[in-house]
C-alpha atoms as a PDB file:
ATOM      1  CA  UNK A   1      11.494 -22.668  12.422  1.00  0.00           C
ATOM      2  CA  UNK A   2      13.241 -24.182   9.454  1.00  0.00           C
ATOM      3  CA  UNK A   3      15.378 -21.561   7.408  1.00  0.00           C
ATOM      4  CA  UNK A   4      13.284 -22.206   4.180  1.00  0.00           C
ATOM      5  CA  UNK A   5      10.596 -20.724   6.135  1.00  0.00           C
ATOM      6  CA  UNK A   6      12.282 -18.027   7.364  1.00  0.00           C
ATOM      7  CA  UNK A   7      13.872 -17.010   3.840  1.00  0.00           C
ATOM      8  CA  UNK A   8      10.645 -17.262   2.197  1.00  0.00           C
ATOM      9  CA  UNK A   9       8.779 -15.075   4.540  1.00  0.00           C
ATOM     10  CA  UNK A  10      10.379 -11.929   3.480  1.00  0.00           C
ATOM     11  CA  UNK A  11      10.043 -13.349  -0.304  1.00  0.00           C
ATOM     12  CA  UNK A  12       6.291 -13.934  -0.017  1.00  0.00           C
ATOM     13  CA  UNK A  13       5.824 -10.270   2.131  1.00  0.00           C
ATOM     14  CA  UNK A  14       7.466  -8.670  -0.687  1.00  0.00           C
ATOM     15  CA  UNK A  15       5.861 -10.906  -3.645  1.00  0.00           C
ATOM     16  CA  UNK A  16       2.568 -10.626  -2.132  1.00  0.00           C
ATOM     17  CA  UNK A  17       2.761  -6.824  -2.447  1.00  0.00           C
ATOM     18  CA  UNK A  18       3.996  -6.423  -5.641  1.00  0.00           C
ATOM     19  CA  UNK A  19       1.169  -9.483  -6.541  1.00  0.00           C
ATOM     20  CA  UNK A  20      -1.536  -6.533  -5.077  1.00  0.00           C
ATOM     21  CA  UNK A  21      -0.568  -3.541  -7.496  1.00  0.00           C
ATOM     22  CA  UNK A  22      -0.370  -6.020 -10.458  1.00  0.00           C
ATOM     23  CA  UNK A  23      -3.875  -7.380  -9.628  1.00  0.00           C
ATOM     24  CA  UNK A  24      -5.180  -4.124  -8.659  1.00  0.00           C
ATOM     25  CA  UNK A  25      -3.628  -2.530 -12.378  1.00  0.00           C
ATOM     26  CA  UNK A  26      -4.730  -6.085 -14.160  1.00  0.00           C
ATOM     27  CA  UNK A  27      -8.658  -5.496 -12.877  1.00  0.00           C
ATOM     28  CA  UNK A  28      -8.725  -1.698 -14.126  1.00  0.00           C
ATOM     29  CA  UNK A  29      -7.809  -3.133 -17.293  1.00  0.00           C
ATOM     30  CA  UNK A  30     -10.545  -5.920 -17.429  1.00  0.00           C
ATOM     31  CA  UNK A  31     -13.234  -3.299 -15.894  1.00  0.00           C
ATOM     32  CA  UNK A  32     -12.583  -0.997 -19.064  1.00  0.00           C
ATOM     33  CA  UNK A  33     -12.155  -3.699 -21.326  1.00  0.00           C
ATOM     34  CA  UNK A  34     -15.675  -4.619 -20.334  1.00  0.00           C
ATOM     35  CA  UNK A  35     -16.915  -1.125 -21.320  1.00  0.00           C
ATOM     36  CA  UNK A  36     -16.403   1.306 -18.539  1.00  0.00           C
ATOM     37  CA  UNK A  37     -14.367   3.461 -19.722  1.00  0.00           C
ATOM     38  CA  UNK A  38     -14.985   6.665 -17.923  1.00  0.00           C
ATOM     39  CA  UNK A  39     -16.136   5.152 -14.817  1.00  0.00           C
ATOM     40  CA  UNK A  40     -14.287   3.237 -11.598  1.00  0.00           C
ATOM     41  CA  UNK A  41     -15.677   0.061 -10.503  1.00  0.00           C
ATOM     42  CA  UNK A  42     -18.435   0.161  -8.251  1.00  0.00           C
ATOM     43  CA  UNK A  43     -18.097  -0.368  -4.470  1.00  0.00           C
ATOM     44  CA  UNK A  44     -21.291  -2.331  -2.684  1.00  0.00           C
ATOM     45  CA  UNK A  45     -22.193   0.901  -0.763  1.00  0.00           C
ATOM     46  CA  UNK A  46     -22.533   2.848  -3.942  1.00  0.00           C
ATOM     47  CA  UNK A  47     -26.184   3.828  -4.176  1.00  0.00           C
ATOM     48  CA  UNK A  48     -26.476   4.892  -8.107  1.00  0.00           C
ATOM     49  CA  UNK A  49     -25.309   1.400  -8.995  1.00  0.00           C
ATOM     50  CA  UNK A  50     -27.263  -1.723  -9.907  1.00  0.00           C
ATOM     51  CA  UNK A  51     -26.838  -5.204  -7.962  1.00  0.00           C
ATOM     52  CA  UNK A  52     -25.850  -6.614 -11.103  1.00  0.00           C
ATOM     53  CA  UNK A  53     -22.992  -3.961 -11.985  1.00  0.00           C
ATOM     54  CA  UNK A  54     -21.714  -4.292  -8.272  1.00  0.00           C
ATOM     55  CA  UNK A  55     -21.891  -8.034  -8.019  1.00  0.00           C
ATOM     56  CA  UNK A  56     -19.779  -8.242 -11.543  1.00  0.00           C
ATOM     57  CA  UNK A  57     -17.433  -6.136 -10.554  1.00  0.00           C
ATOM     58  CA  UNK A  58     -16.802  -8.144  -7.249  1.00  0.00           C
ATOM     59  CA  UNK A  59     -16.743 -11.442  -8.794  1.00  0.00           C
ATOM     60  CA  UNK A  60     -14.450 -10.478 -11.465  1.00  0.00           C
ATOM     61  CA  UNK A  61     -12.181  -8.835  -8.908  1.00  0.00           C
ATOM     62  CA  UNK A  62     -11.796 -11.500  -7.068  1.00  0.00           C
ATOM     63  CA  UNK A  63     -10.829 -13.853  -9.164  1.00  0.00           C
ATOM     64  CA  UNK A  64      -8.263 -12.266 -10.463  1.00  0.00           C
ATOM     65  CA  UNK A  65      -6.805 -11.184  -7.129  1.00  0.00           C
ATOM     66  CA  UNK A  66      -6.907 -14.895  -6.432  1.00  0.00           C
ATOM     67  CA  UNK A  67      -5.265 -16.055  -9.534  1.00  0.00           C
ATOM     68  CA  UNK A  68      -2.302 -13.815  -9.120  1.00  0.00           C
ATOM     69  CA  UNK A  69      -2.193 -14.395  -5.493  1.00  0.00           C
ATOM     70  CA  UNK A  70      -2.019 -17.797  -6.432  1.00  0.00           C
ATOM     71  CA  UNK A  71       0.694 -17.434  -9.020  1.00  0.00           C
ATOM     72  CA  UNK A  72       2.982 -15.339  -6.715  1.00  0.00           C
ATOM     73  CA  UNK A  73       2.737 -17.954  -3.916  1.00  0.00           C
ATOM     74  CA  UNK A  74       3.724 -20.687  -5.953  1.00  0.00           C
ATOM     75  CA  UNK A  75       6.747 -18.552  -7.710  1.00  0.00           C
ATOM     76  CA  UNK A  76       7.779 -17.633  -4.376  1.00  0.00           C
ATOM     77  CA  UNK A  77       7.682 -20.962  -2.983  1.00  0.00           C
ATOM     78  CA  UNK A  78       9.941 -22.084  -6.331  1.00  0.00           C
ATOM     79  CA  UNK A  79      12.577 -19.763  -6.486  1.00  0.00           C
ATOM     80  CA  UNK A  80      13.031 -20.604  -2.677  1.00  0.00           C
ATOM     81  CA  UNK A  81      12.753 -24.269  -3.270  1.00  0.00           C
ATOM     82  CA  UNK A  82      15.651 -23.260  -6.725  1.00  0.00           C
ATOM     83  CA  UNK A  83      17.759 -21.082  -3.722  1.00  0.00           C
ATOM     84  CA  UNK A  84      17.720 -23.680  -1.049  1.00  0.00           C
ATOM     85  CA  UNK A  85      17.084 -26.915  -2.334  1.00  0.00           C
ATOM     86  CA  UNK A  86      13.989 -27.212  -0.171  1.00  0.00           C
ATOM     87  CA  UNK A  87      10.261 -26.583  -0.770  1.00  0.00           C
ATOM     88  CA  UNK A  88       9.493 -23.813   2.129  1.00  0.00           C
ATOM     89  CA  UNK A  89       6.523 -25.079   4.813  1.00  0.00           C
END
């Protein structure tokens, strides 16, 4: 194993999870933004919920978890790449 990937697995671990919480806070934000205010976003099993709502609420999720997955891997990958000289594989 080459030692950029070795020091950028504890990096990404620890990125990744911070990356989580900021998505997880960022979606709240968009969810009331959108209008729902009082309410938490719907999960697909909940039964007083409409397809539409649900779906939404998925899709929007989603991409956001993506683009700040995205975002973290590629500052990871960086500051490794600024540390060691290497872009980690």
């Amino acid at each position: 194993m080459k030692k950029t990937a070795i020091l950028y697995k504890p990096v990404s671990l620890t990125f990744g999870t911070a990356g989580g919480l900021l998505a997880g806070a960022a979606f709240k934000r968009v969810w009331r933004f959108l209008g729902h205010d009082d309410t938490d976003a719907p999960n697909a099993t909940d039964e007083d919920r409409r397809w539409g709502e649900v779906l939404l609420a998925a899709a929007i999720q989603g991409a956001i978890f993506a683009l700040v997955k995205a975002a973290v891997d590629r500052g990871g990958a960086t500051a490794v790449r600024r540390l060691t000289g290497a872009w980690p594989t």
